[in-house]
N, C-alpha and C. Protein backbone atom coordinates (compact mmCIF):
# COMPACT_ATOMS: atom_id res chain seq x y z
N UNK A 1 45.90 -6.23 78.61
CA UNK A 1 45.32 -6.00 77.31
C UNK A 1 44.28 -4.86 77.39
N UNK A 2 43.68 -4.89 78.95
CA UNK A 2 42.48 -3.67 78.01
C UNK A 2 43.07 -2.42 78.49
N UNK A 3 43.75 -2.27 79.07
CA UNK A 3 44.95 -1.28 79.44
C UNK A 3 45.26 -0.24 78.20
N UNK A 4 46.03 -1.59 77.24
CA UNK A 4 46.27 -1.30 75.87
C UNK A 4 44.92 -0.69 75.02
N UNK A 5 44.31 -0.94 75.18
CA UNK A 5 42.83 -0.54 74.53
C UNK A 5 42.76 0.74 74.91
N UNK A 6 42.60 0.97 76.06
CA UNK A 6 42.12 2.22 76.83
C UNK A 6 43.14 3.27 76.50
N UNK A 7 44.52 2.92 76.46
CA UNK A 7 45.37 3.83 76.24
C UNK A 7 45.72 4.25 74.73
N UNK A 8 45.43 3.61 73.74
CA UNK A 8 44.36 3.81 71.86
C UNK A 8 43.52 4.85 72.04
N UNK A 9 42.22 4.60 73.06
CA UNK A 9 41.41 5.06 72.67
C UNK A 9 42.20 6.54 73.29
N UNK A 10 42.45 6.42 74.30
CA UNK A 10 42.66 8.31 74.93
C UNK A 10 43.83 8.62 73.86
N UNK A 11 45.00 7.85 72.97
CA UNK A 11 45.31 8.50 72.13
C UNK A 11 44.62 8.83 71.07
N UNK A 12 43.82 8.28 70.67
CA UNK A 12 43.05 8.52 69.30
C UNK A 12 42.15 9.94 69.62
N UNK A 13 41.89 10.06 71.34
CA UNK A 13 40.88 11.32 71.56
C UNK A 13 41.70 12.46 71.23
N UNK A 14 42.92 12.44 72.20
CA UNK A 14 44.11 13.62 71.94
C UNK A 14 44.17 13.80 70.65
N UNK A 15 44.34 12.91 69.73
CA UNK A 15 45.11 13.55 68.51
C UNK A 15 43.68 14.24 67.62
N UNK A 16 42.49 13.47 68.03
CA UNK A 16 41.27 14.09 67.39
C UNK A 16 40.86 15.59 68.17
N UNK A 17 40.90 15.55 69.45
CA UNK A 17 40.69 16.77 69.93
C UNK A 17 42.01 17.80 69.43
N UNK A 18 43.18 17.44 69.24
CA UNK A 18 44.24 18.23 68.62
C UNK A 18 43.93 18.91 67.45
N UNK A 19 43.19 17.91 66.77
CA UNK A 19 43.19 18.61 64.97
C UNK A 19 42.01 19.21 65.50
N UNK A 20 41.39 19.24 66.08
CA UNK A 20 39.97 19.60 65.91
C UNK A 20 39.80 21.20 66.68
N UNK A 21 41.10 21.50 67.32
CA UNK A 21 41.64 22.79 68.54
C UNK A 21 42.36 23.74 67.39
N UNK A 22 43.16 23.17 66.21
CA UNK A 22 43.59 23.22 65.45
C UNK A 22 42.86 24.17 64.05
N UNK A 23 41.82 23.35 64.22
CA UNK A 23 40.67 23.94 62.86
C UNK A 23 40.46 25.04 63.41
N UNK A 24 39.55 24.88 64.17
CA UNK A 24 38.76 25.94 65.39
C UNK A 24 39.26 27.04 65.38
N UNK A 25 40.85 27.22 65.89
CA UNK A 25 41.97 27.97 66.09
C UNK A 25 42.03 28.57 65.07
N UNK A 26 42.12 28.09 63.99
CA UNK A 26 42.57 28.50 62.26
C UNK A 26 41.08 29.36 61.82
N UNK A 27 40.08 28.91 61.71
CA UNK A 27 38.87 29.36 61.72
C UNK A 27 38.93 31.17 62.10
N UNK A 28 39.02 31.01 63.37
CA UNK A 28 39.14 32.05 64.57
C UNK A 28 39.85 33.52 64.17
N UNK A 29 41.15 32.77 63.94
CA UNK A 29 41.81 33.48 63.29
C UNK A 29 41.70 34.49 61.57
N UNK A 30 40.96 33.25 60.58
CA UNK A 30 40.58 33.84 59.59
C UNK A 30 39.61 34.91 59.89
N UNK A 31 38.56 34.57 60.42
CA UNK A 31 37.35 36.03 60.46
C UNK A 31 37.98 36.75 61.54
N UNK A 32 39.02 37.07 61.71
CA UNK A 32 39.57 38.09 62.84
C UNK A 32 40.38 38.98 61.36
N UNK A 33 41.26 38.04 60.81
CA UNK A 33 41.38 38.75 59.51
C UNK A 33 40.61 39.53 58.42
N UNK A 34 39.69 38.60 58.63
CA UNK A 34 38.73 39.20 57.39
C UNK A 34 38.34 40.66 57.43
N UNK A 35 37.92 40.49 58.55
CA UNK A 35 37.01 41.86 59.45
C UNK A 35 38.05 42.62 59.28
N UNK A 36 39.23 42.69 59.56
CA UNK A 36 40.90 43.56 59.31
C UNK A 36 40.43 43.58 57.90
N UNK A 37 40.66 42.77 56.64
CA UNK A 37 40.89 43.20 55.20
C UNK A 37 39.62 44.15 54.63
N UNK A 38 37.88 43.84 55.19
CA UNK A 38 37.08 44.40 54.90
C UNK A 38 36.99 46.28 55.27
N UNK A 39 37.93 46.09 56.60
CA UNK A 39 38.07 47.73 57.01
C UNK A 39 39.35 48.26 56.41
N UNK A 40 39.75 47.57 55.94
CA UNK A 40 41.29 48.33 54.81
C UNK A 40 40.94 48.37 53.32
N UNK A 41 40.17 47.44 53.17
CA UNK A 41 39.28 47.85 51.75
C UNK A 41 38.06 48.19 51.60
N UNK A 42 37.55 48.71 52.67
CA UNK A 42 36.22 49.92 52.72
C UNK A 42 36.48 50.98 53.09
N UNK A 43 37.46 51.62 54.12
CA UNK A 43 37.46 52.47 54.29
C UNK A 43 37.99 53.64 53.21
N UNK A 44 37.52 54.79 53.30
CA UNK A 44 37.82 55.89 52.91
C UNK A 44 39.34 56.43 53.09
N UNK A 45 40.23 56.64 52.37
CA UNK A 45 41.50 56.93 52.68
C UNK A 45 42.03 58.74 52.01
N UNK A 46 42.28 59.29 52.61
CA UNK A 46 42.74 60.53 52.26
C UNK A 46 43.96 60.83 50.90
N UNK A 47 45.20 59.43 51.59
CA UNK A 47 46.47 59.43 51.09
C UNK A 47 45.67 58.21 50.10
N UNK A 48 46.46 58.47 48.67
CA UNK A 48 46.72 57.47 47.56
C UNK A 48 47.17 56.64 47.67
N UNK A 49 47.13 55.11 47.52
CA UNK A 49 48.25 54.37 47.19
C UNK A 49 48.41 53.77 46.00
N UNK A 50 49.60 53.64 45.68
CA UNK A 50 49.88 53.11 44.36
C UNK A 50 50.21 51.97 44.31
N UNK A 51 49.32 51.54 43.20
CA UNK A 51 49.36 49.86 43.35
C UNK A 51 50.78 49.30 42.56
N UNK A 52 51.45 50.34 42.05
CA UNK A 52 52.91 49.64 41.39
C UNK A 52 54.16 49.85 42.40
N UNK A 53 54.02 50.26 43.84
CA UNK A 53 54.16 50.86 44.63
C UNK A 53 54.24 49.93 45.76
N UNK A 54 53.36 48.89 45.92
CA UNK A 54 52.84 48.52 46.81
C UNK A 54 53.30 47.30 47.26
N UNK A 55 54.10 47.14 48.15
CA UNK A 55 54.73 46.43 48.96
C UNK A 55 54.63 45.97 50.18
N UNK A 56 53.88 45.47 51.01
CA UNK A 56 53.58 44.89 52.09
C UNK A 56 54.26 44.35 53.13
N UNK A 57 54.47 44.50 54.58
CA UNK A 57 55.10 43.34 55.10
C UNK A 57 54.65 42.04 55.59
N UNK A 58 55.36 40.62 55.53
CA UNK A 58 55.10 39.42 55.85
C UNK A 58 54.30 39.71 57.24
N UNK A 59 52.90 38.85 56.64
CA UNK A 59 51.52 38.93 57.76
C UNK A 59 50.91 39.93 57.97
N UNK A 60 51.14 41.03 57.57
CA UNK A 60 50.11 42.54 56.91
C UNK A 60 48.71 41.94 56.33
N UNK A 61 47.68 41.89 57.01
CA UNK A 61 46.30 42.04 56.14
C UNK A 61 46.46 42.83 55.07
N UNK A 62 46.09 42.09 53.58
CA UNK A 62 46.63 43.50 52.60
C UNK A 62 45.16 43.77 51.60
N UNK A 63 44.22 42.64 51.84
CA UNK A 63 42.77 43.09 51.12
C UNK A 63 41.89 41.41 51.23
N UNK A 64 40.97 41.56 49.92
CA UNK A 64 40.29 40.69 50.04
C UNK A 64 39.87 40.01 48.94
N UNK A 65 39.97 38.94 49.01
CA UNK A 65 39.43 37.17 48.06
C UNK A 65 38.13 37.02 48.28
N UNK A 66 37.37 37.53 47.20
CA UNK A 66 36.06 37.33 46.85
C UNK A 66 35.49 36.33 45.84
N UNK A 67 34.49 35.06 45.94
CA UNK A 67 34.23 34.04 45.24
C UNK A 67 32.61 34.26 44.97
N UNK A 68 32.08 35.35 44.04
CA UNK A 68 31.03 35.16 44.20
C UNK A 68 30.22 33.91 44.32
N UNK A 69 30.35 33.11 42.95
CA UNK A 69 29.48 31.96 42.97
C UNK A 69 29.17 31.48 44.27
N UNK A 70 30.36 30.94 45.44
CA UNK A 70 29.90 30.34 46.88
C UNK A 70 30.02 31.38 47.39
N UNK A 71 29.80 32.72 47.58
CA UNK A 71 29.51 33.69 48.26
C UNK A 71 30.17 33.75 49.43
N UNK A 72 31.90 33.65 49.04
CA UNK A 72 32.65 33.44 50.03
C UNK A 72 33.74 34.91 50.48
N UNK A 73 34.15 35.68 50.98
CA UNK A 73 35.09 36.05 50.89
C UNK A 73 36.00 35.73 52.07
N UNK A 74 37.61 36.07 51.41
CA UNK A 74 38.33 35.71 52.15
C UNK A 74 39.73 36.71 52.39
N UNK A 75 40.44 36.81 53.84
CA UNK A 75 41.13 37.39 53.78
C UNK A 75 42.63 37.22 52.94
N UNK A 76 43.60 38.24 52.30
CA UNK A 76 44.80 38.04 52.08
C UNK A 76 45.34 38.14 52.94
N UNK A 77 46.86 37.78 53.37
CA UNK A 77 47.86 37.95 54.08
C UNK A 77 48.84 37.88 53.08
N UNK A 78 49.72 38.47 53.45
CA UNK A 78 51.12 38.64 52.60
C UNK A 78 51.97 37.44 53.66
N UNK A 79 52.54 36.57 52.95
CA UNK A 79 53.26 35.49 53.34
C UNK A 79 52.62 33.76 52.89
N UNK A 80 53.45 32.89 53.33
CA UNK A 80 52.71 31.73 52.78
C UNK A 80 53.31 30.59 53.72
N UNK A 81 54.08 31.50 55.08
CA UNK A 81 54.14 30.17 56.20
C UNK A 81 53.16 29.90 56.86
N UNK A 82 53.23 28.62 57.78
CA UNK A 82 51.99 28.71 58.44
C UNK A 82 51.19 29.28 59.29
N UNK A 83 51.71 30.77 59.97
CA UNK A 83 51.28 32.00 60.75
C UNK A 83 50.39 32.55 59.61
N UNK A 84 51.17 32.80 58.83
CA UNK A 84 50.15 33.59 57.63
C UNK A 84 49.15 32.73 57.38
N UNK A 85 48.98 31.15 57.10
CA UNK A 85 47.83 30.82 56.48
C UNK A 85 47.10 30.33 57.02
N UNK A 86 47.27 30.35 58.56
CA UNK A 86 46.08 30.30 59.57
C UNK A 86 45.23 31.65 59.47
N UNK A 87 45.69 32.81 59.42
CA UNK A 87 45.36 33.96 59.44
C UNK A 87 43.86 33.90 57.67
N UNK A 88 44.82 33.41 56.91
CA UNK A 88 43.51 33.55 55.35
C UNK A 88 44.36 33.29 54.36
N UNK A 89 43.99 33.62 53.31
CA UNK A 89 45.12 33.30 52.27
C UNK A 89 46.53 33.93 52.62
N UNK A 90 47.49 33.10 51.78
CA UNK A 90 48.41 33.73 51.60
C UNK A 90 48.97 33.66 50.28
N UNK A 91 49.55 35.38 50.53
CA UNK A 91 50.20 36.27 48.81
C UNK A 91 51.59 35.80 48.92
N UNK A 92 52.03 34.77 47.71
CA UNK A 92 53.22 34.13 48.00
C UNK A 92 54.38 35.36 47.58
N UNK A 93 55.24 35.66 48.77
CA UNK A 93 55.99 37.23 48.59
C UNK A 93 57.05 36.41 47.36
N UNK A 94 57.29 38.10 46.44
CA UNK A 94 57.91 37.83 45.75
C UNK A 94 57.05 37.88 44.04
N UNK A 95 56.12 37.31 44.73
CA UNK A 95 54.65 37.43 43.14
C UNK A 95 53.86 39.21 43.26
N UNK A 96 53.40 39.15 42.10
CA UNK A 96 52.78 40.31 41.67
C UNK A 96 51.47 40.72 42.59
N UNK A 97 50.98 41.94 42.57
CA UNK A 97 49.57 42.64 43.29
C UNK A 97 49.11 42.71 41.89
N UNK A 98 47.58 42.73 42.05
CA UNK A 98 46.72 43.29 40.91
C UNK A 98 47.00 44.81 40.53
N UNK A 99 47.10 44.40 39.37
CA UNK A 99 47.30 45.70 38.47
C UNK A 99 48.75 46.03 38.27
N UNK A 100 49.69 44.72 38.98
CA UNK A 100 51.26 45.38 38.22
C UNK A 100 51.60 44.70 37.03
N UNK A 101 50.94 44.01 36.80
CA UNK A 101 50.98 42.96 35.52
C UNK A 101 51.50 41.62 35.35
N UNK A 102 51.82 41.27 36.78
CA UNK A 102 52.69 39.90 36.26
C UNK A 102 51.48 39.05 37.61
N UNK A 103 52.64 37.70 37.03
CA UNK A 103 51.65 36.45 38.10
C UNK A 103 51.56 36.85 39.66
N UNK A 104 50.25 36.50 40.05
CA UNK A 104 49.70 36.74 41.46
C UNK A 104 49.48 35.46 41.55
N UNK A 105 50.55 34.93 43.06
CA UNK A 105 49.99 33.52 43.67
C UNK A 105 49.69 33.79 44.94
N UNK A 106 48.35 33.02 45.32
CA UNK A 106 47.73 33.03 46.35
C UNK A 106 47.60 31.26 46.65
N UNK A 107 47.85 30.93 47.90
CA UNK A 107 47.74 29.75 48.28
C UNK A 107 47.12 29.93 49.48
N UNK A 108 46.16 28.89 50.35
CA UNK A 108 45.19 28.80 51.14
C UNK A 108 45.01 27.28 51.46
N UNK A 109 44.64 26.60 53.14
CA UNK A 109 44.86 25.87 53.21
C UNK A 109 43.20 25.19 52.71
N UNK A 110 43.50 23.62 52.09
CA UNK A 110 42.17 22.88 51.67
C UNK A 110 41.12 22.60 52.82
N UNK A 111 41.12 22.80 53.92
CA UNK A 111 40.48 22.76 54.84
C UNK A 111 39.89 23.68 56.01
N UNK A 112 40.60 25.02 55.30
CA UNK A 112 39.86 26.55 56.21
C UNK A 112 39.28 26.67 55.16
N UNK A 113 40.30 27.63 54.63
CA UNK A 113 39.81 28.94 53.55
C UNK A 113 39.53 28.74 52.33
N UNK A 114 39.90 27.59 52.18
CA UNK A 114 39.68 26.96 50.13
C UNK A 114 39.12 25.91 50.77
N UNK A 115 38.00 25.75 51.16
CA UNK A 115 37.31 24.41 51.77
C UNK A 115 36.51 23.91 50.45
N UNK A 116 35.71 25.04 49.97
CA UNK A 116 35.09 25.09 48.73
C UNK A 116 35.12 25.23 47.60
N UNK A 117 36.90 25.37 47.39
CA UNK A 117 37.34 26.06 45.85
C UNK A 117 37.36 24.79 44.92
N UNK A 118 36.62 23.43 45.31
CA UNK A 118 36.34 22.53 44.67
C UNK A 118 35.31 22.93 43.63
N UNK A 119 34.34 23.15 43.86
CA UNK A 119 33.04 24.36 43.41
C UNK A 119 32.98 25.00 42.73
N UNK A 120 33.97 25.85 42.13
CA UNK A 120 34.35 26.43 41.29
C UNK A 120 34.79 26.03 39.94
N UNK A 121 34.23 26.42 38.81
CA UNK A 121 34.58 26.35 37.83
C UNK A 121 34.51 27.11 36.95
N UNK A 122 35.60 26.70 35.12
CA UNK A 122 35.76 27.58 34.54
C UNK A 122 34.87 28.03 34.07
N UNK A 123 35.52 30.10 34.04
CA UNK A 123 34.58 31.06 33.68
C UNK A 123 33.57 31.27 35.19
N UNK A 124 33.67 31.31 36.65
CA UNK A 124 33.67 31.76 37.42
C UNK A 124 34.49 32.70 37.62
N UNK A 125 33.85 33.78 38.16
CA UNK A 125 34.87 34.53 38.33
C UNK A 125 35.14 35.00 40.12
N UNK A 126 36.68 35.69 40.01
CA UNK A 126 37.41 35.70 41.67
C UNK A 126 38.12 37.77 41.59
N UNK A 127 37.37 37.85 42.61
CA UNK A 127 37.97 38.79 42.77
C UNK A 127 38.60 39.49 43.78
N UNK A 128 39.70 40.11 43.43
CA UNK A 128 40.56 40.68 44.82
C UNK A 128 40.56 42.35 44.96
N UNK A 129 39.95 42.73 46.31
CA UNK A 129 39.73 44.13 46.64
C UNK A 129 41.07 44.52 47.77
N UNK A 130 41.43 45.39 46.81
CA UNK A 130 42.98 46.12 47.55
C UNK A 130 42.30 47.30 48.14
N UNK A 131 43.57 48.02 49.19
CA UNK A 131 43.13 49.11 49.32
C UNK A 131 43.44 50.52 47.72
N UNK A 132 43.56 49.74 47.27
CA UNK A 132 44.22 50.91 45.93
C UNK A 132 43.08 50.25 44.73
N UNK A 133 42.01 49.23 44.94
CA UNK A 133 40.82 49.04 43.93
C UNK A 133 40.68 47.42 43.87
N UNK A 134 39.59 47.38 43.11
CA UNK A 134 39.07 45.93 42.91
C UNK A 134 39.20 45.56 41.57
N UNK A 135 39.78 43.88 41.35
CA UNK A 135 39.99 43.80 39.58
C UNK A 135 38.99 42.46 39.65
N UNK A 136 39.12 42.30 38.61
CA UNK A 136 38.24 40.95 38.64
C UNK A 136 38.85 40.19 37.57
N UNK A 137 39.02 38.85 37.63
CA UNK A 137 39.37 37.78 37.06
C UNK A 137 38.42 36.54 36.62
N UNK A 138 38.72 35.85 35.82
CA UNK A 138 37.87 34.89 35.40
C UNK A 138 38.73 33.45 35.38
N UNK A 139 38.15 32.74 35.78
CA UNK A 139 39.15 30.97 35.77
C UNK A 139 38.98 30.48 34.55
N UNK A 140 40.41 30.25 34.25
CA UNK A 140 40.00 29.49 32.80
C UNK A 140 41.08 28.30 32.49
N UNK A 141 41.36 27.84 33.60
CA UNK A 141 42.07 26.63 33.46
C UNK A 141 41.99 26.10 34.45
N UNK A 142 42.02 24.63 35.04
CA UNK A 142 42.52 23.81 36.53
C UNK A 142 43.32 23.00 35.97
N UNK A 143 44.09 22.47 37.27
CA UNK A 143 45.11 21.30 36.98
C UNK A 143 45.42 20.89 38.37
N UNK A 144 45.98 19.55 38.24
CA UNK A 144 46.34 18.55 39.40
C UNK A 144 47.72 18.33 39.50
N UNK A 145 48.84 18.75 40.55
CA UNK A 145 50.33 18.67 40.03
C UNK A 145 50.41 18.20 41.52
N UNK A 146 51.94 17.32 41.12
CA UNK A 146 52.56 16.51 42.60
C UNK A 146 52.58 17.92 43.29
N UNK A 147 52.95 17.34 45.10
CA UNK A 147 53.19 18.58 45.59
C UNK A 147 54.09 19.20 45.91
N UNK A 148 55.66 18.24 44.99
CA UNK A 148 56.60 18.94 45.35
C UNK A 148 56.93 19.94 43.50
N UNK A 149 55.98 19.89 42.83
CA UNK A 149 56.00 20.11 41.30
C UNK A 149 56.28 22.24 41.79
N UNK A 150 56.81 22.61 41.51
CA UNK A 150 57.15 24.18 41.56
C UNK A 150 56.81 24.87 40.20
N UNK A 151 56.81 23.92 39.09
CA UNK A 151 56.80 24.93 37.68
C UNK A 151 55.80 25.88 38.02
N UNK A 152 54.82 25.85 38.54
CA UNK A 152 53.68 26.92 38.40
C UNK A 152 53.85 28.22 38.81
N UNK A 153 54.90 28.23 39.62
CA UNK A 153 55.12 29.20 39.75
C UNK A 153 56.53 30.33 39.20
N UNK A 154 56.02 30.85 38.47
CA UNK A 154 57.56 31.47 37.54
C UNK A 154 58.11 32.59 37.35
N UNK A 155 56.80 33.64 38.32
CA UNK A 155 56.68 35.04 38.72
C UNK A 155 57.03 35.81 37.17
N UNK A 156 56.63 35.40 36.39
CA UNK A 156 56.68 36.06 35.02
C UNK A 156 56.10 37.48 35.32
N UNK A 157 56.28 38.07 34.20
CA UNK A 157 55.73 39.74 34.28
C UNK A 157 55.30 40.49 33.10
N UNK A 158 55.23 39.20 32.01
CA UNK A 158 54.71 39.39 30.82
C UNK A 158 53.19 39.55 31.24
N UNK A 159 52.01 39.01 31.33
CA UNK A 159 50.98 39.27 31.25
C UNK A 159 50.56 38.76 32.87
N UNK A 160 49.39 39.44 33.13
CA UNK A 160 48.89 39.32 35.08
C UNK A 160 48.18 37.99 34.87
N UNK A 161 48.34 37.21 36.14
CA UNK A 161 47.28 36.02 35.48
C UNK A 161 47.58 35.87 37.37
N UNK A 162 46.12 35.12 38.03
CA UNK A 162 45.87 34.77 38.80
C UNK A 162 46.10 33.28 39.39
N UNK A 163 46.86 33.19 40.73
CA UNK A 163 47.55 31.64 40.42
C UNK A 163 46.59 31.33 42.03
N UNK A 164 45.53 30.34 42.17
CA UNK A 164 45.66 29.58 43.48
C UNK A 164 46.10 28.45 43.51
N UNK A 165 46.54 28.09 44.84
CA UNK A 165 47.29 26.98 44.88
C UNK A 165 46.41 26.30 46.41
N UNK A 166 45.85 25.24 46.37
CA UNK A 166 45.87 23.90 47.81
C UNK A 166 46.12 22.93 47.69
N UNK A 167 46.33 22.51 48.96
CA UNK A 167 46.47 20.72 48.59
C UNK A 167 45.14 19.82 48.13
N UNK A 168 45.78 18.88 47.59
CA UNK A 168 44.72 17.82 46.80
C UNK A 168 44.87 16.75 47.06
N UNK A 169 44.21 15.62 47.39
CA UNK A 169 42.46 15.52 47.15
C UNK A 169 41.91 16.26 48.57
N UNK A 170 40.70 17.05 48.57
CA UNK A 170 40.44 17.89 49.42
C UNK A 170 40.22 17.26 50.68
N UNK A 171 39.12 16.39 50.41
CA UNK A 171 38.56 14.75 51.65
C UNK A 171 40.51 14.38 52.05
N UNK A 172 41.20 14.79 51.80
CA UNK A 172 42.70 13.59 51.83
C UNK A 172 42.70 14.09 53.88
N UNK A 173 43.61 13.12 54.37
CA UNK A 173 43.50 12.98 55.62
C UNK A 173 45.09 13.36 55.84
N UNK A 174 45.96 14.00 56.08
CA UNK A 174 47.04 13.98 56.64
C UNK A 174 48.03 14.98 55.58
N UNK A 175 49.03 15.14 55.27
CA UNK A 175 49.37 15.86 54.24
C UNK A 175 49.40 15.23 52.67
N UNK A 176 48.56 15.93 52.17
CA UNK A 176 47.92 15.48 50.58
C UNK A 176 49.11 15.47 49.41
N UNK A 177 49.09 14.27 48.73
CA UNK A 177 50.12 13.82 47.94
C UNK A 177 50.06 15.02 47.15
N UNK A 178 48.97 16.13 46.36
CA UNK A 178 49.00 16.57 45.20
C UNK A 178 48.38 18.26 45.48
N UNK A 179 49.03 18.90 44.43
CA UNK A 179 48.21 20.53 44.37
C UNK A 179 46.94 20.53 43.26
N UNK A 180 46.04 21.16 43.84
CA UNK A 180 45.20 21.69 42.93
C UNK A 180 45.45 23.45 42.72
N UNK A 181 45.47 23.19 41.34
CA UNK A 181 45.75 25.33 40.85
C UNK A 181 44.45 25.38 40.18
N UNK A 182 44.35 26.58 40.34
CA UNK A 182 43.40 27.40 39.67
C UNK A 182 44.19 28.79 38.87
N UNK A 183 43.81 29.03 37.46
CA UNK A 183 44.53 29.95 36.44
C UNK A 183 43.76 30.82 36.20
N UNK A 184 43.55 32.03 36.68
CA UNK A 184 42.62 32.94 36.07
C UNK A 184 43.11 34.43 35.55
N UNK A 185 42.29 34.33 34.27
CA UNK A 185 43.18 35.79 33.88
C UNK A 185 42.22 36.84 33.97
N UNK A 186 42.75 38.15 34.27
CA UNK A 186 42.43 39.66 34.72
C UNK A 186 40.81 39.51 33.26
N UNK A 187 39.51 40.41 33.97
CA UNK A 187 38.39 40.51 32.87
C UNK A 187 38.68 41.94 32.17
């Protein structure tokens, strides 16, 4: 019997030291990004780019997720597997860049990079710095959807509107029954 005990507890350490190698790892990775998106959207560039133009490849640092209110920023990545969203957000390929006019989805996991997007509310505003300029948006809707619910995303191209997506409830322990979105349209 205490055999059994002992061999609980060293599993319960593994799987806690696992998630916890895990965060760390993910962490690590984001401000390795960041520092990448802040020098692709500060630097000075000779050549133009055009933001209707602008096409990226899967896991390309492509700019930056700015939250004033929690004075957060965060990196993009183009992609939305889990390489990409250890790295910072990810630009779900296939959706719009600022300034081509249609829906931009960005998803980020509830426990790196959207740790805080609880915090946020409507009429905060989010902004994303490309290398081709900075737009700014304002939140003006949330909602709570299962997490296998897809409507939200519909890549329309009628009007630009800003889509985040994490899992929900944020505190949830293991993979979270539900999405939280955030809707924000261009200021």
């Amino acid at each position: 019997m205490k055999y059994i005990i002992y061999l609980f507890i060293l599993l319960g350490l593994g799987i806690t030291g696992y998630a916890g190698y895990h965060i760390w790892d993910s962490n690590i990775q984001a401000e390795k990004s960041l520092k990448e998106a802040k020098g692709i959207v500060e630097k000075t560039s000779t050549e133009k780019i055009d933001e209707e133009n602008f096409n990226p490849i899967t896991g390309e640092v492509v700019g930056l997720l700015s939250f004033p209110k929690i004075e957060s920023e965060l990196a993009i990545v183009e992609g939305t597997d889990p390489d990409e969203l250890e790295k910072g957000v990810g630009h779900y390929k296939g959706s719009f860049f600022p300034g081509q006019g249609g829906q931009i989805v960005l998803s980020g996991h509830r426990d790196t990079v959207f740790k805080r997007v609880g915090e946020l509310e409507l009429g905060d505003e989010l902004v994303m710095k490309m290398p081709y300029g900075s737009l700014t948006y304002e939140i003006v809707n949330t909602k709570i959807v299962d997490a296998d619910d897809t409507s939200i995303i519909t890549l329309q191209n009628k009007e630009e509107e800003l889509i985040l997506t994490t899992c929900y409830p944020f505190g949830y322990i293991g993979d979270a029954p539900e999405r939280y979105i955030i809707y924000a349209k261009k200021k």
